[in-house]
C-alpha atoms as a PDB file:
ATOM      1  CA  UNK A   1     111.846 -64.287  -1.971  1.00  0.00           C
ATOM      2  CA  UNK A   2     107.810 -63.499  -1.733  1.00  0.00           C
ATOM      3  CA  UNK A   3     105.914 -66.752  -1.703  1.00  0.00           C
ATOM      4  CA  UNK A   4     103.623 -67.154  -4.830  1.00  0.00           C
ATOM      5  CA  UNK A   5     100.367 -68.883  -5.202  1.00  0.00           C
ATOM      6  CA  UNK A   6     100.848 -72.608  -6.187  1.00  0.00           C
ATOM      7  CA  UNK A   7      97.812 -72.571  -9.093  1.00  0.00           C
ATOM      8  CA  UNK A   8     100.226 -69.709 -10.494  1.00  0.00           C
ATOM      9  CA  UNK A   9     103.073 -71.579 -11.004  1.00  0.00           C
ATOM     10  CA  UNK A  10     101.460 -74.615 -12.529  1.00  0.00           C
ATOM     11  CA  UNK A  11     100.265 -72.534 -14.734  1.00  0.00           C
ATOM     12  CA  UNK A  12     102.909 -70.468 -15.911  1.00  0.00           C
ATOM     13  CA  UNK A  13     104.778 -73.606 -15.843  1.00  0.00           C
ATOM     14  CA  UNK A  14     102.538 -74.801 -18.369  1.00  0.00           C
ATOM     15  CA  UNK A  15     100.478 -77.477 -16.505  1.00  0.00           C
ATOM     16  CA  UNK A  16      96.952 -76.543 -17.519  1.00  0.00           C
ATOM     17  CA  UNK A  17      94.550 -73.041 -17.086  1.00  0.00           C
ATOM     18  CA  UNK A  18      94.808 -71.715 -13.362  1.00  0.00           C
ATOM     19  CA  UNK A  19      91.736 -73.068 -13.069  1.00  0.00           C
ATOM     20  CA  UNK A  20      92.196 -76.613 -13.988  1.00  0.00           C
ATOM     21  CA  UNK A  21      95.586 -76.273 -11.976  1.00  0.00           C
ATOM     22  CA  UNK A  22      93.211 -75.461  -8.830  1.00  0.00           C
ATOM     23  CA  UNK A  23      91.204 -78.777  -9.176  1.00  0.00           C
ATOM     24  CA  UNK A  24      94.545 -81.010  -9.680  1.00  0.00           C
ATOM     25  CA  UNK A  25      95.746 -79.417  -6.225  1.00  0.00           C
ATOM     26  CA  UNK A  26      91.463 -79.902  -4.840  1.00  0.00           C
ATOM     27  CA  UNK A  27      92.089 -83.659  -6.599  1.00  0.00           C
ATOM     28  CA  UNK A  28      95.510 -84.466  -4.452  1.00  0.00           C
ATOM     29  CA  UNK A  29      97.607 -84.556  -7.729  1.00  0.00           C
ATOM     30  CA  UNK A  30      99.990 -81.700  -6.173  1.00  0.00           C
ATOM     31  CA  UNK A  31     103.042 -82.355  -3.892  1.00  0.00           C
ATOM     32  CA  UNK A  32     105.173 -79.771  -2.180  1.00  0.00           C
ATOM     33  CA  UNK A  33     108.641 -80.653  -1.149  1.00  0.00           C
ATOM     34  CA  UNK A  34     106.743 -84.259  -1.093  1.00  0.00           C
ATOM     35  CA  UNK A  35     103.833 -83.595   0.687  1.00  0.00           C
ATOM     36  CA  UNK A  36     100.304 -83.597  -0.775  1.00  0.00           C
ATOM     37  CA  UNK A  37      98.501 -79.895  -0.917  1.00  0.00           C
ATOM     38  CA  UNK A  38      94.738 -80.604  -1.371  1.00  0.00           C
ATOM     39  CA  UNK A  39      93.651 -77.345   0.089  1.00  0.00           C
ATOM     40  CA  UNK A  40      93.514 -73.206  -0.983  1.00  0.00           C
ATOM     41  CA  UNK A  41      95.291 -70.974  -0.799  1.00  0.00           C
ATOM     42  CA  UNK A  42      98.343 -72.863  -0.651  1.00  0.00           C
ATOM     43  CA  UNK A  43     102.041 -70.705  -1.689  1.00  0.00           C
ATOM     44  CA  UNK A  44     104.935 -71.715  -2.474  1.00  0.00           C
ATOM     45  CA  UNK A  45     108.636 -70.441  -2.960  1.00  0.00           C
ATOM     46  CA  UNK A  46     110.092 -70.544  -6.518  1.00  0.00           C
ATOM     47  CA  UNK A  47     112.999 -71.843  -7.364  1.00  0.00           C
ATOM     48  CA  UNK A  48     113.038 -73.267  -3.830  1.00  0.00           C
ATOM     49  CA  UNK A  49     110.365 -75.625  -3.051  1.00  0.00           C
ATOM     50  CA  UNK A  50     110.293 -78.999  -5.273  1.00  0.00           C
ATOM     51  CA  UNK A  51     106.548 -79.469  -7.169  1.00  0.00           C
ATOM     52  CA  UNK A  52     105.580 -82.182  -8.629  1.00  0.00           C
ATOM     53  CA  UNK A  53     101.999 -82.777 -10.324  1.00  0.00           C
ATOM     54  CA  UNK A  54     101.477 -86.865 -11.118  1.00  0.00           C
ATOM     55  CA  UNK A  55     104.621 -87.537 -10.072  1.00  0.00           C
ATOM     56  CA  UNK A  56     106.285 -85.251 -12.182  1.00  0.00           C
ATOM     57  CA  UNK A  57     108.542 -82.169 -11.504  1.00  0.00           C
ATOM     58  CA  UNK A  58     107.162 -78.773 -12.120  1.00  0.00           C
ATOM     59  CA  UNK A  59     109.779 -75.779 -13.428  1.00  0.00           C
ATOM     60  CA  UNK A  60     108.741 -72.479 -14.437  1.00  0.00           C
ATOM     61  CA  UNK A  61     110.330 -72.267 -17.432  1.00  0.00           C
ATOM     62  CA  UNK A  62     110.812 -69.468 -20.081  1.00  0.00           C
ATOM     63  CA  UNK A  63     107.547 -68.793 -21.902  1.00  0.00           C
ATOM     64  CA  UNK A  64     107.738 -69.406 -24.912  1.00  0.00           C
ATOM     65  CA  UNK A  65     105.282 -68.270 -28.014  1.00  0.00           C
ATOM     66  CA  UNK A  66     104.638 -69.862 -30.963  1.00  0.00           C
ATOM     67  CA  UNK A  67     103.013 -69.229 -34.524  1.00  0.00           C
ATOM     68  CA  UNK A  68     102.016 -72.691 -36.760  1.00  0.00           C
ATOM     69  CA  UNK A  69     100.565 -72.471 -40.372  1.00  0.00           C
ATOM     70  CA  UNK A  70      98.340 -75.611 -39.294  1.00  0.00           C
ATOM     71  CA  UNK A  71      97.826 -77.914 -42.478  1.00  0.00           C
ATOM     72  CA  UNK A  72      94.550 -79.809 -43.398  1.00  0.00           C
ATOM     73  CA  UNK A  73      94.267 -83.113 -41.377  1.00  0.00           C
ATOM     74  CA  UNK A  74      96.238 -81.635 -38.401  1.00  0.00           C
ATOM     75  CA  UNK A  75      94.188 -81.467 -35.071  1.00  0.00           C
ATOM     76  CA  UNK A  76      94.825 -78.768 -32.135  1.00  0.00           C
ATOM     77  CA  UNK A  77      94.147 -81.091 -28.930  1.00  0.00           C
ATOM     78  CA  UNK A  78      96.877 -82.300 -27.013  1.00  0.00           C
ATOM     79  CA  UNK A  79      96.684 -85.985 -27.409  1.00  0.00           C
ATOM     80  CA  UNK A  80      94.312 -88.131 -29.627  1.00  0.00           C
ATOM     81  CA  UNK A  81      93.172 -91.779 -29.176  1.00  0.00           C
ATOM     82  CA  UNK A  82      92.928 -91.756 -32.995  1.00  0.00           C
ATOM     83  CA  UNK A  83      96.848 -91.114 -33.356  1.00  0.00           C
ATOM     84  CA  UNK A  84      96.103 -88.088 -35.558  1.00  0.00           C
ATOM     85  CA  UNK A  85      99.143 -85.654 -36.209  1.00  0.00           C
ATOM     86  CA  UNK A  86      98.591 -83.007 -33.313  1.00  0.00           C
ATOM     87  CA  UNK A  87      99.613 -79.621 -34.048  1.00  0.00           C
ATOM     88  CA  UNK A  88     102.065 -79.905 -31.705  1.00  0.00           C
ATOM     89  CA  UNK A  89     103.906 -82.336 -33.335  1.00  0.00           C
ATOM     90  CA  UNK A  90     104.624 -79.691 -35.449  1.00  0.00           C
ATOM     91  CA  UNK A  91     106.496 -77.293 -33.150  1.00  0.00           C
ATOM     92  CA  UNK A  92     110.011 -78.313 -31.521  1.00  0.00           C
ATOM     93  CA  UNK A  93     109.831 -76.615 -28.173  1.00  0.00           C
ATOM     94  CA  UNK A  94     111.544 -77.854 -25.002  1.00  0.00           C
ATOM     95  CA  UNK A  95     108.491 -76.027 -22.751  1.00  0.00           C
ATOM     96  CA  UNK A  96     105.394 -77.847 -22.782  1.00  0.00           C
ATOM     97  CA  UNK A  97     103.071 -75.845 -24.983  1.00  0.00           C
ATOM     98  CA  UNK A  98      98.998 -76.085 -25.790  1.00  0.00           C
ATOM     99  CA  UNK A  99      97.147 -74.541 -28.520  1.00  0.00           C
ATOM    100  CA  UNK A 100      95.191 -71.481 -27.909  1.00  0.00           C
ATOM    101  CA  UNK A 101      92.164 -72.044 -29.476  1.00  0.00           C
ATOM    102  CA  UNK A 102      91.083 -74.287 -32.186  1.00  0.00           C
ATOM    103  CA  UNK A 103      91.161 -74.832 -36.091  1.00  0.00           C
ATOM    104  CA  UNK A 104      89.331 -77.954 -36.768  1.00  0.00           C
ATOM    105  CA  UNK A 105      91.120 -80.613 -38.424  1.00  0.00           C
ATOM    106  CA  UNK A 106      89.733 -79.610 -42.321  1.00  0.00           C
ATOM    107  CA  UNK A 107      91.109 -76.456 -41.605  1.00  0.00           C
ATOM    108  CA  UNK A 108      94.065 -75.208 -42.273  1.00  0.00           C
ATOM    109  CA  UNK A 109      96.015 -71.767 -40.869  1.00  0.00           C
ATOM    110  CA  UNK A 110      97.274 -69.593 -38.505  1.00  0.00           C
ATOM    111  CA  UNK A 111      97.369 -71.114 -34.856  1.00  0.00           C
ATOM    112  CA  UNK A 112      99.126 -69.856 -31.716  1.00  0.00           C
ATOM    113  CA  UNK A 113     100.533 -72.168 -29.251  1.00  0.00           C
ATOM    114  CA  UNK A 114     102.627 -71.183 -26.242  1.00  0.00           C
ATOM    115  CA  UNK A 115     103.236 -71.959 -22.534  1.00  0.00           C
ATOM    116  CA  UNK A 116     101.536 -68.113 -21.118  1.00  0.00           C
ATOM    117  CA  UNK A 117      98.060 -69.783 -19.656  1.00  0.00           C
ATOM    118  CA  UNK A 118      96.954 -66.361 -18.650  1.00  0.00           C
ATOM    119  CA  UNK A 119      97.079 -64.948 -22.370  1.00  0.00           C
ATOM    120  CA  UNK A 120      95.950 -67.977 -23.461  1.00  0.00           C
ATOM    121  CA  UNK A 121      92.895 -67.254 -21.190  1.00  0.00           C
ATOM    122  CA  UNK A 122      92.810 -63.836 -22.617  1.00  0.00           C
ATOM    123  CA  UNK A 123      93.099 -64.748 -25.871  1.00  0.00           C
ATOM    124  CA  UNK A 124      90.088 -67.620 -25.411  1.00  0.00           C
ATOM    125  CA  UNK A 125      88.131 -65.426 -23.548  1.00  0.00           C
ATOM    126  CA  UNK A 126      84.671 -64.081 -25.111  1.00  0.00           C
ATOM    127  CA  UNK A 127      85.292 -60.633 -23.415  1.00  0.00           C
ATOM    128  CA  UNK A 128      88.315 -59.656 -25.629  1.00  0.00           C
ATOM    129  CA  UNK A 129      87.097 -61.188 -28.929  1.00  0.00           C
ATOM    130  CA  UNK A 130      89.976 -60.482 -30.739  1.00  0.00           C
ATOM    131  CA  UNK A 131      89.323 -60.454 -34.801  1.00  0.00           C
ATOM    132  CA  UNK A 132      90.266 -63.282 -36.949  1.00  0.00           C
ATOM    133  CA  UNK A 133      90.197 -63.405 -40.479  1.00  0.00           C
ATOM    134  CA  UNK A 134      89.451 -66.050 -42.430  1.00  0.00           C
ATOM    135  CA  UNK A 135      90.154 -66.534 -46.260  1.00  0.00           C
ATOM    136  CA  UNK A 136      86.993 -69.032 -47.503  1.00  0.00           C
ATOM    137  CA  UNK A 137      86.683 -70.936 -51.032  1.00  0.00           C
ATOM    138  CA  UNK A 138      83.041 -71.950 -51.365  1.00  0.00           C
ATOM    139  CA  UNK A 139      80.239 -73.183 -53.495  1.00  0.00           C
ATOM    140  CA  UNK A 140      76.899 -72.414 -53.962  1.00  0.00           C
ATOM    141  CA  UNK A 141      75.273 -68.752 -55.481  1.00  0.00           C
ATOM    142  CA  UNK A 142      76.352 -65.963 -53.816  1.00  0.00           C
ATOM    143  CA  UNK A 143      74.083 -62.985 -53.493  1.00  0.00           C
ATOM    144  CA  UNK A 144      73.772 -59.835 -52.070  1.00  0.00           C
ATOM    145  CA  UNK A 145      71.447 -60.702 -50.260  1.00  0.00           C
ATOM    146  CA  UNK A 146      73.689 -63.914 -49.030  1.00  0.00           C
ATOM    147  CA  UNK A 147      76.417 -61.458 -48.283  1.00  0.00           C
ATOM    148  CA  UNK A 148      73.701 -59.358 -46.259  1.00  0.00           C
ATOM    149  CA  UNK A 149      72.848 -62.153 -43.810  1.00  0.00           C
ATOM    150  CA  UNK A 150      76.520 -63.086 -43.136  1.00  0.00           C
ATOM    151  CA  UNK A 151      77.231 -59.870 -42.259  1.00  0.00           C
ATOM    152  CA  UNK A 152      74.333 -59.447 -40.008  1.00  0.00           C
ATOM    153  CA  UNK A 153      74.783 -62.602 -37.944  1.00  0.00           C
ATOM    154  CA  UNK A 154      72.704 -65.652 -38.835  1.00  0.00           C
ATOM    155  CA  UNK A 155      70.836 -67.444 -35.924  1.00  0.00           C
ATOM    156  CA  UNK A 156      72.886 -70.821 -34.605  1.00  0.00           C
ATOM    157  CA  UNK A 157      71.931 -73.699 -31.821  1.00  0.00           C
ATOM    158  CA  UNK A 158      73.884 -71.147 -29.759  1.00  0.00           C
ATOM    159  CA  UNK A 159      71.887 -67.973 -30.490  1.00  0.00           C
ATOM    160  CA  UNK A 160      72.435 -65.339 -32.983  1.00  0.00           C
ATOM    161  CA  UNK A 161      76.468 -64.863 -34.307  1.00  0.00           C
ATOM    162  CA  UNK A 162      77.703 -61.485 -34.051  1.00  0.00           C
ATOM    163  CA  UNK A 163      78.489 -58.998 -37.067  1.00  0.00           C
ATOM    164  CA  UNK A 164      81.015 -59.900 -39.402  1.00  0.00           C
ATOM    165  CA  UNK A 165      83.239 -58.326 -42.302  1.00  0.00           C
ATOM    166  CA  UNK A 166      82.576 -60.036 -45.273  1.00  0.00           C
ATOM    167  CA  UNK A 167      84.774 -59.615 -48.241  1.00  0.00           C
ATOM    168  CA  UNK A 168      84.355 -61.110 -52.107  1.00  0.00           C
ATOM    169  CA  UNK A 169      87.887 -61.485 -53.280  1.00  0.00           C
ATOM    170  CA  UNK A 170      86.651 -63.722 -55.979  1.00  0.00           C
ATOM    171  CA  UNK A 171      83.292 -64.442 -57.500  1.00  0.00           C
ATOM    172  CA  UNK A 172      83.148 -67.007 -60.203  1.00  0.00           C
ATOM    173  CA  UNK A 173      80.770 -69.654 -61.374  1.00  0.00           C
ATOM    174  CA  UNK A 174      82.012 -72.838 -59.778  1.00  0.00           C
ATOM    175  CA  UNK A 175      83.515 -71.645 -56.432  1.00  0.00           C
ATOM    176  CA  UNK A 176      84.287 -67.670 -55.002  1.00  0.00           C
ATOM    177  CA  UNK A 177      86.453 -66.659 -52.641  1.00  0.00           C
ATOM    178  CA  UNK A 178      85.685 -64.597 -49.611  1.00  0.00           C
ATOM    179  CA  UNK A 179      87.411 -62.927 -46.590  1.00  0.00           C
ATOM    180  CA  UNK A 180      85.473 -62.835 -43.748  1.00  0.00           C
ATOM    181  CA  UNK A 181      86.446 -61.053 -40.418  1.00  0.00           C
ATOM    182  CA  UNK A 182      84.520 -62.449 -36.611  1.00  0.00           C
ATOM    183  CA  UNK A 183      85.052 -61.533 -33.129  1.00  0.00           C
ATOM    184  CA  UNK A 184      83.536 -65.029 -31.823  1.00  0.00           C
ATOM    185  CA  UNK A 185      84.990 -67.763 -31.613  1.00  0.00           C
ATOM    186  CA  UNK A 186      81.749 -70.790 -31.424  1.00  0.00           C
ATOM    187  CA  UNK A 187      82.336 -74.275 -32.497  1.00  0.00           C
ATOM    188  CA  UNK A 188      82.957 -74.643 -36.280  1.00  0.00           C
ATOM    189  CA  UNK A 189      81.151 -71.226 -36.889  1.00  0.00           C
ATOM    190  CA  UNK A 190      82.297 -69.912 -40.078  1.00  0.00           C
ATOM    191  CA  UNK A 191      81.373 -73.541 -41.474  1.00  0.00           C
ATOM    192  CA  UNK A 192      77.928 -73.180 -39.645  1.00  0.00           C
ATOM    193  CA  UNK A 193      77.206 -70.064 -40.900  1.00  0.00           C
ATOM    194  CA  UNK A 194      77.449 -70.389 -44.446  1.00  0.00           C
ATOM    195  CA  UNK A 195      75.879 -73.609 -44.201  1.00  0.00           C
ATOM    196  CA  UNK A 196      72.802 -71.406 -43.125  1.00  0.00           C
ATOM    197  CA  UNK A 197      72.833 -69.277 -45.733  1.00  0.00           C
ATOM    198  CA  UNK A 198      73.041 -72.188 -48.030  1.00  0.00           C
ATOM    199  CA  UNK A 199      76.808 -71.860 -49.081  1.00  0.00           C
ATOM    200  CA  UNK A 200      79.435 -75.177 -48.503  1.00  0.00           C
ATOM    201  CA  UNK A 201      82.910 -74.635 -47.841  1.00  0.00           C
ATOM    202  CA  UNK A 202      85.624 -76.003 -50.079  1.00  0.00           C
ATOM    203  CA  UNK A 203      88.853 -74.851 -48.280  1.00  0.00           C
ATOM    204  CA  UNK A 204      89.045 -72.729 -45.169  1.00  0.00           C
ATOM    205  CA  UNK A 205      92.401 -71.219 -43.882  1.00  0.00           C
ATOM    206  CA  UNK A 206      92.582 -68.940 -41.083  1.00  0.00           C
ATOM    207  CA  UNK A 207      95.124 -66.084 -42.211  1.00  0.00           C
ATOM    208  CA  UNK A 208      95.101 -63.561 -39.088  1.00  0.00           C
ATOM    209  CA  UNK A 209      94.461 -63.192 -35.595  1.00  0.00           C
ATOM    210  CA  UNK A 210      94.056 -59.390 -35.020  1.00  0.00           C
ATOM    211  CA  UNK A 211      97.322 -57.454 -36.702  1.00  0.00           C
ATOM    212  CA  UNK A 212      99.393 -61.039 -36.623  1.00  0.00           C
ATOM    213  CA  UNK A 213      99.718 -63.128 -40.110  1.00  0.00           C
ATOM    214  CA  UNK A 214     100.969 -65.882 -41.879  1.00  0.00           C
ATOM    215  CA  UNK A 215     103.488 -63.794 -44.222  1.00  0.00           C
ATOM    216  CA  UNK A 216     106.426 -65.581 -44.869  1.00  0.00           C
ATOM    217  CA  UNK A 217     104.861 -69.353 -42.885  1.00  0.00           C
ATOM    218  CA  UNK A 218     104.907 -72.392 -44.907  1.00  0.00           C
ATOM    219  CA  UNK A 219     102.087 -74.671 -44.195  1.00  0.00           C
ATOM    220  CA  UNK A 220     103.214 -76.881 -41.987  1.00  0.00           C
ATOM    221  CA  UNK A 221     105.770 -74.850 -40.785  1.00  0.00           C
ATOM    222  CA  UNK A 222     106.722 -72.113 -37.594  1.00  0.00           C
ATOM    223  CA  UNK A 223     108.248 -69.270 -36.469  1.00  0.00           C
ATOM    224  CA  UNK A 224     108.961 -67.901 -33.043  1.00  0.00           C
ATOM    225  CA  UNK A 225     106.149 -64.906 -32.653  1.00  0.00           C
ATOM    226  CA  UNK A 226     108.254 -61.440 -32.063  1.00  0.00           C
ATOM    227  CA  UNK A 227     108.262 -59.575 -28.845  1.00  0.00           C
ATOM    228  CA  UNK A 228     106.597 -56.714 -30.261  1.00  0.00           C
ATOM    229  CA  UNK A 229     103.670 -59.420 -31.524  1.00  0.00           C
ATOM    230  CA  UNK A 230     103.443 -60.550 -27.973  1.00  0.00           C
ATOM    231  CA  UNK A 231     103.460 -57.415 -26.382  1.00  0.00           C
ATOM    232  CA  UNK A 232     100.808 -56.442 -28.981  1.00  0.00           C
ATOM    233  CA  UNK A 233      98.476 -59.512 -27.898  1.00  0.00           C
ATOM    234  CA  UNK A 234      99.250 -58.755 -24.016  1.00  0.00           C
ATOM    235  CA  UNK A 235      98.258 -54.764 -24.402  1.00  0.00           C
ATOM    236  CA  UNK A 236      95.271 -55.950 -26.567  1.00  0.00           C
ATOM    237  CA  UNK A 237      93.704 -58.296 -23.813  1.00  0.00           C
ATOM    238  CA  UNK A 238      94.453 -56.082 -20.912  1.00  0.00           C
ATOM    239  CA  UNK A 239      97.564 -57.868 -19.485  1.00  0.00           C
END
């Protein structure tokens, strides 16, 4: 059997990003058959060679793919010194899994989690901006003009956001409702940029992330995505 770059089977394995599975090898946290490997390239055998990272054995198991409708009050890191419920909590799955990207914790929606680092790299990736629709109850007067800016980009600490797809589903006199469609994916941005355009959010729930949706997801609850939805998010960012 071909020998196969270590970094790639920590990662497929679910470890961490190939990337942060080269430093733990850089760091000494990687043995081979019991030996330290603290140098690159290093290659191993699958399936034949025994890895262990901290002490711990390394499999590359089945990927696995995963789609949560994340409640309010749930946070998407993978431990917490607060105790918080963790998305992951969430999600039975035998394979070590991470979120791929973020909600923050007063938002609520679709999530992905899964043990495929290299989609998940995709997936985070600015390059491939993928569109993700949002479904936003907020306060405050909303004008045309409002509406203009949002779709036009509005300027952050991190420069200007890009276009967006803005929506009114509902307009009323104490709260409206709008659908709003980005490509970005910046810290807390949909929540930023209304904020700059002087509107406050009252519930925010992320409903798509390009063609996939929450149809038929609780909150709170999971499904298994399909293998046509995978292959779709594979094609889509070039894998």
């Amino acid at each position: 059997m071909a020998k196969v770059r270590l970094q790639k089977i920590l990662s497929s394995a679910g470890v961490d990003s190939r990337r942060n599975c080269e430093q733990l090898i850089l760091d000494g946290q990687v043995r081979v058959n019991g030996k330290v490997v603290d140098t690159l390239p290093a290659f191993v055998e699958p399936g034949v060679d025994k890895i262990t990272v901290g002490g711990r054995r390394i499999e590359a198991g089945q990927r696995v793919y995963y789609l949560l409708n994340k409640p309010r009050g749930v946070i998407c890191t993978n431990s917490d010194p607060q105790g918080r419920k963790k998305a992951l909590d969430l999600v039975h799955s035998k394979e070590r899994i991470f979120c791929v990207g973020r909600l923050d914790a007063d938002s609520s929606g679709l999530i992905i989690l899964t043990n495929d680092s290299e989609l998940t790299n995709r997936l985070t990736h600015p390059r491939y901006d993928l569109a993700k629709t949002y479904r936003v109850d907020v306060t405050g007067k909303l004008t045309g003009e409002t509406i203009d800016k949002l779709k036009k980009g509005v300027w952050l600490s991190e420069g200007r956001t890009g276009r967006a797809a803005v929506k009114v589903v509902h307009r009323g006199r104490q709260f409206s409702t709008l659908e709003i469609v980005i490509r970005q994916g910046l810290n807390r941005q949909i929540r930023r940029t209304l904020a700059r355009v002087g509107l406050g959010v009252k519930s925010l729930t992320r409903t798509k992330i390009g063609k996939i949706n929450l149809r038929g997801v609780g909150v709170g609850k999971y499904r298994h995505l399909t293998k046509p939805e995978v292959e779709y998010l594979r094609k889509t960012t070039g894998l």
